[in-house]
PDB file of N, CA and C in Angstrom:
ATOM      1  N   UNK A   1       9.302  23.665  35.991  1.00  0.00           N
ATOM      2  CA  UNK A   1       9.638  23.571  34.578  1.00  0.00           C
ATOM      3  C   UNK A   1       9.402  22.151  34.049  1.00  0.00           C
ATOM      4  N   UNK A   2       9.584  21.109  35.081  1.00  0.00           N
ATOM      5  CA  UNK A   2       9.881  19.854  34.503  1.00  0.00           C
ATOM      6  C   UNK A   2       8.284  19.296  34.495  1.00  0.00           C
ATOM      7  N   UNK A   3       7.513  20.316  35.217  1.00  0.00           N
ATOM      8  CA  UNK A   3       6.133  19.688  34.886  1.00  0.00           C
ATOM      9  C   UNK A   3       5.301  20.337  33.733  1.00  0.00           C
ATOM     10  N   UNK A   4       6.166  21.484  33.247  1.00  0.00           N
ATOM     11  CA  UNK A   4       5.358  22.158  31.729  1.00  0.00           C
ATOM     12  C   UNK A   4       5.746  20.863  30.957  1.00  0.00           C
ATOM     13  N   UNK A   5       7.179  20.335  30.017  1.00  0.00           N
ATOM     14  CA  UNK A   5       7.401  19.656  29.617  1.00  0.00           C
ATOM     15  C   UNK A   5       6.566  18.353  29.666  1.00  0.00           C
ATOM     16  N   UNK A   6       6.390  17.718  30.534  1.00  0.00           N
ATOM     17  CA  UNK A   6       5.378  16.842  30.944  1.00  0.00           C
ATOM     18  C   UNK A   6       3.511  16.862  30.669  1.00  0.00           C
ATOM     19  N   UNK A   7       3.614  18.296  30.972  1.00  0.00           N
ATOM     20  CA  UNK A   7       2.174  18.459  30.085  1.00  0.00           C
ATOM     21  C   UNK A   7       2.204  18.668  28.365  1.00  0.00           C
ATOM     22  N   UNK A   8       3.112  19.238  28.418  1.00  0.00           N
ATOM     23  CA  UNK A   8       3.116  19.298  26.700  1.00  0.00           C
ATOM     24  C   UNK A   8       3.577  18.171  26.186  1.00  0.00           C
ATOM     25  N   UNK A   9       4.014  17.129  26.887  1.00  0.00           N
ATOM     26  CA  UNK A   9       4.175  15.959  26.034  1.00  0.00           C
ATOM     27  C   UNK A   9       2.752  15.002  26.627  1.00  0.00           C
ATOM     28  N   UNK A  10       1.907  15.249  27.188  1.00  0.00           N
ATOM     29  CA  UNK A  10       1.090  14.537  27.858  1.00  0.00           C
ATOM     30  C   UNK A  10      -0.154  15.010  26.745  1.00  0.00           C
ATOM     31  N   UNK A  11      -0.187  16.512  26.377  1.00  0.00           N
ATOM     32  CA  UNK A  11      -1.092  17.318  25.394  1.00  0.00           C
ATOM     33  C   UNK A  11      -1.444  16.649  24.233  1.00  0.00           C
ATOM     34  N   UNK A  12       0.803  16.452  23.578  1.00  0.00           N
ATOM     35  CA  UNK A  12       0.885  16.288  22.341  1.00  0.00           C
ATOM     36  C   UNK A  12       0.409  14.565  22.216  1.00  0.00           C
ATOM     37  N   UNK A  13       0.505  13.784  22.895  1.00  0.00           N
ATOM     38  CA  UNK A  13       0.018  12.254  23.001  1.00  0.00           C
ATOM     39  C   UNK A  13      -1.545  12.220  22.983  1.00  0.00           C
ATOM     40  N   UNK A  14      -2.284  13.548  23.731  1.00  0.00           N
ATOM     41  CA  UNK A  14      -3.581  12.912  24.009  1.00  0.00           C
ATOM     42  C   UNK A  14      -3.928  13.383  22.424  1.00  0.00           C
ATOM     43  N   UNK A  15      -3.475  14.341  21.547  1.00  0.00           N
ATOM     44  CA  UNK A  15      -3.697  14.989  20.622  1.00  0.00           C
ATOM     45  C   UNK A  15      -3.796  14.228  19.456  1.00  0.00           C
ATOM     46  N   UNK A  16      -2.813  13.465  19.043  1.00  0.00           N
ATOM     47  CA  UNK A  16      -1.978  12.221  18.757  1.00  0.00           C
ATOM     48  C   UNK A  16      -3.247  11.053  18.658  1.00  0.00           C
ATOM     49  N   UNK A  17      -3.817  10.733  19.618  1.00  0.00           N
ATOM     50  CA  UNK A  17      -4.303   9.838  20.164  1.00  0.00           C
ATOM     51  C   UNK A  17      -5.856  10.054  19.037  1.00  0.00           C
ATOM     52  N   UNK A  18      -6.428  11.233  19.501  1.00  0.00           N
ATOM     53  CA  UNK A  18      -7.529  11.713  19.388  1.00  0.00           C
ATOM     54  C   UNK A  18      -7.746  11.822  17.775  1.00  0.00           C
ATOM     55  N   UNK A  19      -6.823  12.118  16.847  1.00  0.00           N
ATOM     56  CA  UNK A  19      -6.642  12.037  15.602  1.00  0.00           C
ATOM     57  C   UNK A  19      -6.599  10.920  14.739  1.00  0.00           C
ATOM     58  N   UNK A  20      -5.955   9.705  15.318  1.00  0.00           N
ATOM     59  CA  UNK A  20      -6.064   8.294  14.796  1.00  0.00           C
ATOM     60  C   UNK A  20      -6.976   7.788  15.116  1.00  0.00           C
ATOM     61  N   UNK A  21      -8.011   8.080  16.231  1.00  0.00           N
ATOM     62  CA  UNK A  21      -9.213   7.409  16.607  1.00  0.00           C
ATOM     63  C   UNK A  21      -9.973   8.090  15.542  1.00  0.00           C
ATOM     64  N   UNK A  22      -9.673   9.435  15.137  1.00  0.00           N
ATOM     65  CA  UNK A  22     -10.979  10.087  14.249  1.00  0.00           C
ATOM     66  C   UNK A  22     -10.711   9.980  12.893  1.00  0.00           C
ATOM     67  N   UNK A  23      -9.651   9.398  12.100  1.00  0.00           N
ATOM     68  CA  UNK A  23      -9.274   8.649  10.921  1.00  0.00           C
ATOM     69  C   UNK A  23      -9.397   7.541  11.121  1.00  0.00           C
ATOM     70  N   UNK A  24      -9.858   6.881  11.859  1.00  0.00           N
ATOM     71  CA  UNK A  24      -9.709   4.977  11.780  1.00  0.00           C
ATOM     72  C   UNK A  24     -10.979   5.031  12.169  1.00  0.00           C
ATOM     73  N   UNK A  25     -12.277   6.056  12.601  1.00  0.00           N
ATOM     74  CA  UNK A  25     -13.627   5.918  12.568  1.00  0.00           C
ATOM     75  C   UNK A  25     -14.090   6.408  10.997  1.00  0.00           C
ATOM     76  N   UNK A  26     -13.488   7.529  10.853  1.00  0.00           N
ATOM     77  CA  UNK A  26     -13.555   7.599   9.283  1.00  0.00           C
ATOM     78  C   UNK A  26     -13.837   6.347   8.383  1.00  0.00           C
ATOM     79  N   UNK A  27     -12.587   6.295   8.586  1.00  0.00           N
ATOM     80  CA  UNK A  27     -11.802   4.821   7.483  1.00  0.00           C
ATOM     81  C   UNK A  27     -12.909   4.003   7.486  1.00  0.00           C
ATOM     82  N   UNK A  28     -13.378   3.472   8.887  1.00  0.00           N
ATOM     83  CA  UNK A  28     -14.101   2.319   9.236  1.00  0.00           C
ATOM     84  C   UNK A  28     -15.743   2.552   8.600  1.00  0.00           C
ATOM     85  N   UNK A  29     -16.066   4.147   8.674  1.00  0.00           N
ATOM     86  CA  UNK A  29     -17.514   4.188   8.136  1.00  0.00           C
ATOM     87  C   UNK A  29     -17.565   4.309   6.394  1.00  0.00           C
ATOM     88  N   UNK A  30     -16.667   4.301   5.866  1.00  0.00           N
ATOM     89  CA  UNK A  30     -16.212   4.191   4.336  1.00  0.00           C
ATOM     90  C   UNK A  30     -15.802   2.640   4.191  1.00  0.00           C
ATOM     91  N   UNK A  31     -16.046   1.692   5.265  1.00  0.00           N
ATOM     92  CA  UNK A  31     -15.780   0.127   4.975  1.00  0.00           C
ATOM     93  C   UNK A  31     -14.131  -0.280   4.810  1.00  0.00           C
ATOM     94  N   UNK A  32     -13.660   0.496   5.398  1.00  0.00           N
ATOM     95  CA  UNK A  32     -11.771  -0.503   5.868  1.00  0.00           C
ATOM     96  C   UNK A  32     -12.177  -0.979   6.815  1.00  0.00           C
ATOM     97  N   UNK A  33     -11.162  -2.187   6.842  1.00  0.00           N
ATOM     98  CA  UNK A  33     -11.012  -3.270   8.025  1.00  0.00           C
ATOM     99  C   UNK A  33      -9.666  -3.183   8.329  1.00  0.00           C
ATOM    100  N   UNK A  34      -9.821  -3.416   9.646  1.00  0.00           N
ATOM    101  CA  UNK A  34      -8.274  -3.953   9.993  1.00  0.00           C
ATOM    102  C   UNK A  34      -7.568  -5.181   9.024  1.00  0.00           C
ATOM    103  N   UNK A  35      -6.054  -5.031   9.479  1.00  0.00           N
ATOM    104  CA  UNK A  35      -5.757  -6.238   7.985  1.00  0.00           C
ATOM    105  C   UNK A  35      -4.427  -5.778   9.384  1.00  0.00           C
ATOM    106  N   UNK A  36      -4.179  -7.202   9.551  1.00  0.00           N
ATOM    107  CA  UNK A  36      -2.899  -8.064  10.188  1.00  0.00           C
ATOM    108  C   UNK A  36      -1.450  -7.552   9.229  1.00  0.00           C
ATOM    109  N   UNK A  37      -0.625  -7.514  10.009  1.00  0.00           N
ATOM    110  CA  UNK A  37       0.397  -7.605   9.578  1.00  0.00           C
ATOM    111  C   UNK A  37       0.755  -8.968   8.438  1.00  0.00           C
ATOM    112  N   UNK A  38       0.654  -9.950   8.603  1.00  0.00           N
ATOM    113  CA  UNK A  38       0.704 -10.731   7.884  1.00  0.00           C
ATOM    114  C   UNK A  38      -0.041 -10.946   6.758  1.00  0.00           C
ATOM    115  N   UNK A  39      -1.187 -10.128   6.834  1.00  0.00           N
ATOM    116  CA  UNK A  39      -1.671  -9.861   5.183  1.00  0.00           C
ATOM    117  C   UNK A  39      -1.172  -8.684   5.002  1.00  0.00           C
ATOM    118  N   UNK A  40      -0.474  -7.917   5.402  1.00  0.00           N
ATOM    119  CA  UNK A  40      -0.439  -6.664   4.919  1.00  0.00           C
ATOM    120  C   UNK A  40       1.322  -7.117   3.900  1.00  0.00           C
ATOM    121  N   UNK A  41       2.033  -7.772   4.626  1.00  0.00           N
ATOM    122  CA  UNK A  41       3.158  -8.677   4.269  1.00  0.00           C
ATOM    123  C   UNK A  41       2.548  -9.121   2.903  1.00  0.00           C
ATOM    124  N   UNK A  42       1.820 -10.205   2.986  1.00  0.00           N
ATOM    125  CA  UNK A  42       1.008 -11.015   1.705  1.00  0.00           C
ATOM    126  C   UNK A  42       0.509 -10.616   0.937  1.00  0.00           C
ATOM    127  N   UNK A  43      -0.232  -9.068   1.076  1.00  0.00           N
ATOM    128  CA  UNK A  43      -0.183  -8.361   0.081  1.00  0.00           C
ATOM    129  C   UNK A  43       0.862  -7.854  -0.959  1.00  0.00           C
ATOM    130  N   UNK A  44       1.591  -7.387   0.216  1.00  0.00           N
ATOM    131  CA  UNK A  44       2.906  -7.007  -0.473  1.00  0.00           C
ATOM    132  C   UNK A  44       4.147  -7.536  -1.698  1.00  0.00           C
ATOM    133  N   UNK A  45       4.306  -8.927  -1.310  1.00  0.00           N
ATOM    134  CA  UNK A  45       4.718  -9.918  -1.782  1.00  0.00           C
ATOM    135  C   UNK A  45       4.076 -10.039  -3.284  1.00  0.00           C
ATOM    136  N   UNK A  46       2.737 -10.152  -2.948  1.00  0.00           N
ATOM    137  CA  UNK A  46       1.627 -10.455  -4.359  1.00  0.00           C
ATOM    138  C   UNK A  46       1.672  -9.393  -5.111  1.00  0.00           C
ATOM    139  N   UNK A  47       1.971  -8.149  -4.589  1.00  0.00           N
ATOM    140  CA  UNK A  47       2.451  -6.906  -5.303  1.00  0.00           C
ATOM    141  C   UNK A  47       3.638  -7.083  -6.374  1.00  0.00           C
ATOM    142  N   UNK A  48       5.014  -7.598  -5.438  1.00  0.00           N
ATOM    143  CA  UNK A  48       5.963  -7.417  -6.315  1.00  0.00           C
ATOM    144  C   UNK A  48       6.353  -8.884  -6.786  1.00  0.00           C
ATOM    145  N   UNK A  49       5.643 -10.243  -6.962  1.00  0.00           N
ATOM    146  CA  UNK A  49       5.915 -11.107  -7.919  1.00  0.00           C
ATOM    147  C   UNK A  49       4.952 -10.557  -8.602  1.00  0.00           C
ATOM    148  N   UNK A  50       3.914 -10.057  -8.984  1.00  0.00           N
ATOM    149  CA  UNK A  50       3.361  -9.615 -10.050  1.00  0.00           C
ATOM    150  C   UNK A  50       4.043  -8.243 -10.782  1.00  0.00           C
ATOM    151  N   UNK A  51       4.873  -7.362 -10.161  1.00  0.00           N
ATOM    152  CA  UNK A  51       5.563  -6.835 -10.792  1.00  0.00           C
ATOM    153  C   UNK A  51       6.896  -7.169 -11.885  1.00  0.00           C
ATOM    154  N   UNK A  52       7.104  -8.192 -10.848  1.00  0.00           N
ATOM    155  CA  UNK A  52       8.578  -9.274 -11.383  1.00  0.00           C
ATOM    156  C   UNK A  52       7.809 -10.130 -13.021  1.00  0.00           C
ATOM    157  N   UNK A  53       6.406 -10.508 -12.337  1.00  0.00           N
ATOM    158  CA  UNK A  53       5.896 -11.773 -13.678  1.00  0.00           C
ATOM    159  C   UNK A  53       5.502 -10.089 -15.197  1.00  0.00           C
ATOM    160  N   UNK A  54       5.155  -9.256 -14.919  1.00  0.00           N
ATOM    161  CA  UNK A  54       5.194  -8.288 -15.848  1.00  0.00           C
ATOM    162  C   UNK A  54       6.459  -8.030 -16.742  1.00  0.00           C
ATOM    163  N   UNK A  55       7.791  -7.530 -15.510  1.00  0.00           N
ATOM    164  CA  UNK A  55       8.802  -7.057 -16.098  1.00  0.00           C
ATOM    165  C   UNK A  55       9.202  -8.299 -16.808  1.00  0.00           C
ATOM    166  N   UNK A  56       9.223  -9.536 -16.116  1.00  0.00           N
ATOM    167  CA  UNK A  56      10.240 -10.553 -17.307  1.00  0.00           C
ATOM    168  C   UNK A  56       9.459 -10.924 -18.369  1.00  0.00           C
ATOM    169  N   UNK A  57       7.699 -10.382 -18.484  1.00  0.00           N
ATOM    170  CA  UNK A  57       7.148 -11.073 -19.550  1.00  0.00           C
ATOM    171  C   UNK A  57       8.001  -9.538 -20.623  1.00  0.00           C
ATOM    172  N   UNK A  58       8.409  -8.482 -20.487  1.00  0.00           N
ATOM    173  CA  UNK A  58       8.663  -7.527 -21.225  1.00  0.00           C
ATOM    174  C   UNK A  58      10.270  -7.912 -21.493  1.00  0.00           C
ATOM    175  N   UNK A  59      10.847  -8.298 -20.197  1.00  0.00           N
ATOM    176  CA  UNK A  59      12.519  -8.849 -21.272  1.00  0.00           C
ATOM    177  C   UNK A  59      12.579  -9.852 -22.208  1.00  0.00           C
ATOM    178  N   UNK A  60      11.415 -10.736 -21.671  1.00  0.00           N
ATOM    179  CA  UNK A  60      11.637 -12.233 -22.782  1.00  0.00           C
ATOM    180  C   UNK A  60      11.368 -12.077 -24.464  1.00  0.00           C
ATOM    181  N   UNK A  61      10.493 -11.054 -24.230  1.00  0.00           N
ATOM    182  CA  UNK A  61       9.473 -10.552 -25.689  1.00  0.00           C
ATOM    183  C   UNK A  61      10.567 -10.307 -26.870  1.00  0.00           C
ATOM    184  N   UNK A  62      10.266 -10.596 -27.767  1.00  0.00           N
ATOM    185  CA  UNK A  62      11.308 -10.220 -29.269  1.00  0.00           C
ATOM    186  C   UNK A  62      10.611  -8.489 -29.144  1.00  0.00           C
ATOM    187  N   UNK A  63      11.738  -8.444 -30.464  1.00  0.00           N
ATOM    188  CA  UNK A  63      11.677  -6.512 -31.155  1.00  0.00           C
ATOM    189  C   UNK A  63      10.271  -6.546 -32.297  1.00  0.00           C
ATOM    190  N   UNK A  64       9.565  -7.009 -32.115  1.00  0.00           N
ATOM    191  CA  UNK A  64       8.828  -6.845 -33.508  1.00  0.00           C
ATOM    192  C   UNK A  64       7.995  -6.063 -32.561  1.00  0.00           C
ATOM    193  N   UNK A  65       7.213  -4.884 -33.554  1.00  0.00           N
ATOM    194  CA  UNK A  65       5.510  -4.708 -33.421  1.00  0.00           C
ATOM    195  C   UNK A  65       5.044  -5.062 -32.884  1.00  0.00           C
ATOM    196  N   UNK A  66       4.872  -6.361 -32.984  1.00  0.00           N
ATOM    197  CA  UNK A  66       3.718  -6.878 -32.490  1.00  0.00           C
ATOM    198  C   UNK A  66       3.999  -7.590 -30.826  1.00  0.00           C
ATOM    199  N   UNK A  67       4.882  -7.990 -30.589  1.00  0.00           N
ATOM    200  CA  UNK A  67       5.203  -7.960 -29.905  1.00  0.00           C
ATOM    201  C   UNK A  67       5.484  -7.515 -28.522  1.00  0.00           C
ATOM    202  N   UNK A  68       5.960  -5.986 -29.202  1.00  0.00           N
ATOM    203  CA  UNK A  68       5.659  -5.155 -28.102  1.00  0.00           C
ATOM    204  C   UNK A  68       4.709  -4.288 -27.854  1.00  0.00           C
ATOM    205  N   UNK A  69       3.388  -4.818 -28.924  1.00  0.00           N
ATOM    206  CA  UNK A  69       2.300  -4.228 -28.187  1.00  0.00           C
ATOM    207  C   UNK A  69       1.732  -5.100 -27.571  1.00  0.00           C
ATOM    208  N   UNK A  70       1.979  -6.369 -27.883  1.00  0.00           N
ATOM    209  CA  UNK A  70       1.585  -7.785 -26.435  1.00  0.00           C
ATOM    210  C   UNK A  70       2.241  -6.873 -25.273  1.00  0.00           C
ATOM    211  N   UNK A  71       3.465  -6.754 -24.996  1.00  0.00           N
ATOM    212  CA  UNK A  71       4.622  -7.217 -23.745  1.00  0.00           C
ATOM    213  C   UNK A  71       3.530  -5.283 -23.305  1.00  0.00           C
ATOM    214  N   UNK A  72       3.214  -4.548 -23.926  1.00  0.00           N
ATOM    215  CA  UNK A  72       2.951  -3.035 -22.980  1.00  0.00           C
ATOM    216  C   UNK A  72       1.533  -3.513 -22.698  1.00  0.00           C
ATOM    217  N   UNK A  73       0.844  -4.766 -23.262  1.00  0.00           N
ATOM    218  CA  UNK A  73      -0.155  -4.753 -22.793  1.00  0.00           C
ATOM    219  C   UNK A  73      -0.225  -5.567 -21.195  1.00  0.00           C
ATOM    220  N   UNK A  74       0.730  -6.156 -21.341  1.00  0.00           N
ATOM    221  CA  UNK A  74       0.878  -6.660 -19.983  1.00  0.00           C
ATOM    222  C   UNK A  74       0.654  -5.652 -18.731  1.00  0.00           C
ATOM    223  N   UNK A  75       1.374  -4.308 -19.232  1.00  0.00           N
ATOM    224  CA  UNK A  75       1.510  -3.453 -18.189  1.00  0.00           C
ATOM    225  C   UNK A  75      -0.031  -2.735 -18.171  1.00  0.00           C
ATOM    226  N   UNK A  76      -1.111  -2.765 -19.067  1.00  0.00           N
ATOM    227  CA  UNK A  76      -2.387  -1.784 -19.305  1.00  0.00           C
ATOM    228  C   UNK A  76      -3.629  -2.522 -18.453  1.00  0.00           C
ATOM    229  N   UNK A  77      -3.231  -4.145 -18.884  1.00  0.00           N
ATOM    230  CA  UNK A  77      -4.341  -4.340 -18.153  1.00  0.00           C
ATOM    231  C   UNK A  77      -4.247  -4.680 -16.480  1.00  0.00           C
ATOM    232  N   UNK A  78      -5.524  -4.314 -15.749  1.00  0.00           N
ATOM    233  CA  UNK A  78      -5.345  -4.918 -14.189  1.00  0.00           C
ATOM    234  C   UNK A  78      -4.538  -6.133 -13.364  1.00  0.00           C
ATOM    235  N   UNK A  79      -4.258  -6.422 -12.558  1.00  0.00           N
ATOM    236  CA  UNK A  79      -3.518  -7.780 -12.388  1.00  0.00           C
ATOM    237  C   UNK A  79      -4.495  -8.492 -11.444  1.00  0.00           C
ATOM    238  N   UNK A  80      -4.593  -9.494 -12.067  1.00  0.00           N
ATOM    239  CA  UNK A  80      -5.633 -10.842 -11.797  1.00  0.00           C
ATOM    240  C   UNK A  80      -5.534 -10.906 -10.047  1.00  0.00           C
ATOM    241  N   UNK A  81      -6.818 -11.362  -9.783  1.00  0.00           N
ATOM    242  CA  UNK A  81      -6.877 -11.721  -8.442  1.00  0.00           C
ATOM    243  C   UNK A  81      -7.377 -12.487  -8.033  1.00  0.00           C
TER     244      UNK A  81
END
């Protein structure tokens, strides 16, 4: 018994295995690269102070018109890179 268990977890690993090699050859012939933890971090970061520099440009903004079609444009266009 204790060697079925052992194959079916030996199955489900090689299975496992065989699937991330055939998405990360994918990935790789569509041009992804590996990216480090530490850019993946640095990305992240650059994500949400640019979320933060959006939202406070929308609290600081007065009530007029015009105004708040500046402060929604903040949110329309791309964020600089």
């Amino acid at each position: 018994m204790t060697w079925l268990v052992w194959t079916v977890l030996g199955v489900l690993v090689l299975g496992l295995l065989a699937v991330s090699w055939w998405f990360d050859r994918d990935a790789r012939r569509r041009g992804a690269t590996p990216t480090s933890g530490a850019a993946m971090g640095s990305a992240a970061r650059g994500r949400k102070l640019e979320t933060l520099r959006r939202s406070s440009q929308q609290v600081m903004g007065g009530a007029t018109p015009r105004s708040q079609d500046a402060h929604a444009e903040t949110w329309r266009r791309p964020p600089r890179r």
